[in-house]
Protein backbone atom coordinates (compact mmCIF):
# COMPACT_ATOMS: atom_id res chain seq x y z
CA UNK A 1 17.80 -63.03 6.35
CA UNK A 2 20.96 -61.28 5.89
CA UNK A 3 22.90 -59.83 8.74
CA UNK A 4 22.67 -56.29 8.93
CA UNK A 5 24.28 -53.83 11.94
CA UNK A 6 21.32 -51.34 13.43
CA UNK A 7 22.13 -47.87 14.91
CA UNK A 8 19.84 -45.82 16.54
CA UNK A 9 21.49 -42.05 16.27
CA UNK A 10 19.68 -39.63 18.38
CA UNK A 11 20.54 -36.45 16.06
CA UNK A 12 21.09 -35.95 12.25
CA UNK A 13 24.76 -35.74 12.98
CA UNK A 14 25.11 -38.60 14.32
CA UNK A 15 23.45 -40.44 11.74
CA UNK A 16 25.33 -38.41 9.21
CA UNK A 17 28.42 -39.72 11.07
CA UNK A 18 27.56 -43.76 10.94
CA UNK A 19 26.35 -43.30 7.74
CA UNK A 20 30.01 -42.27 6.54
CA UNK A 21 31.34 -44.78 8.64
CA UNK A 22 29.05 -47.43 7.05
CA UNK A 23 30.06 -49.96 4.49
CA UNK A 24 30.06 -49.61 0.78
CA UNK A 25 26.36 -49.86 -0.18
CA UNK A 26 25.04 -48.44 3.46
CA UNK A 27 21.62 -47.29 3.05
CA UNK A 28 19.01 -45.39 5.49
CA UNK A 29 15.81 -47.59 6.59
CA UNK A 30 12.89 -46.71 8.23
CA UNK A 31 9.86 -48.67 8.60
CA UNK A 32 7.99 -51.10 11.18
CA UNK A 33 7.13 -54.70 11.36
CA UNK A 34 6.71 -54.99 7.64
CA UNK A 35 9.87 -53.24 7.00
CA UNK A 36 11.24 -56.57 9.26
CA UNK A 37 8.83 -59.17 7.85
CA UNK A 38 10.19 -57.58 3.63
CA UNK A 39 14.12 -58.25 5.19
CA UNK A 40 13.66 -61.67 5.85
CA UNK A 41 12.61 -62.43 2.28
CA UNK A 42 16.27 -61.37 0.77
């Protein structure tokens, strides 16, 4: 599984914010236990 850094913003600014913060090739998830279960396979 790759490493990945997970951030919990409590308001669409703040997610706005760590999203611009974010590495090159950042990307918004969403999902549940087979969102998990799909990382582990790359």
């Amino acid at each position: 599984m790759q490493s990945f850094d997970y951030v919990r913003p409590t308001t669409a600014q703040e997610a706005v914010n760590a999203f611009a913060r974010a590495a090159a090739g950042a990307r918004y998830i969403a999902g549940g236990t087979t969102l998990y279960d799909l990382m582990k396979l790359n």
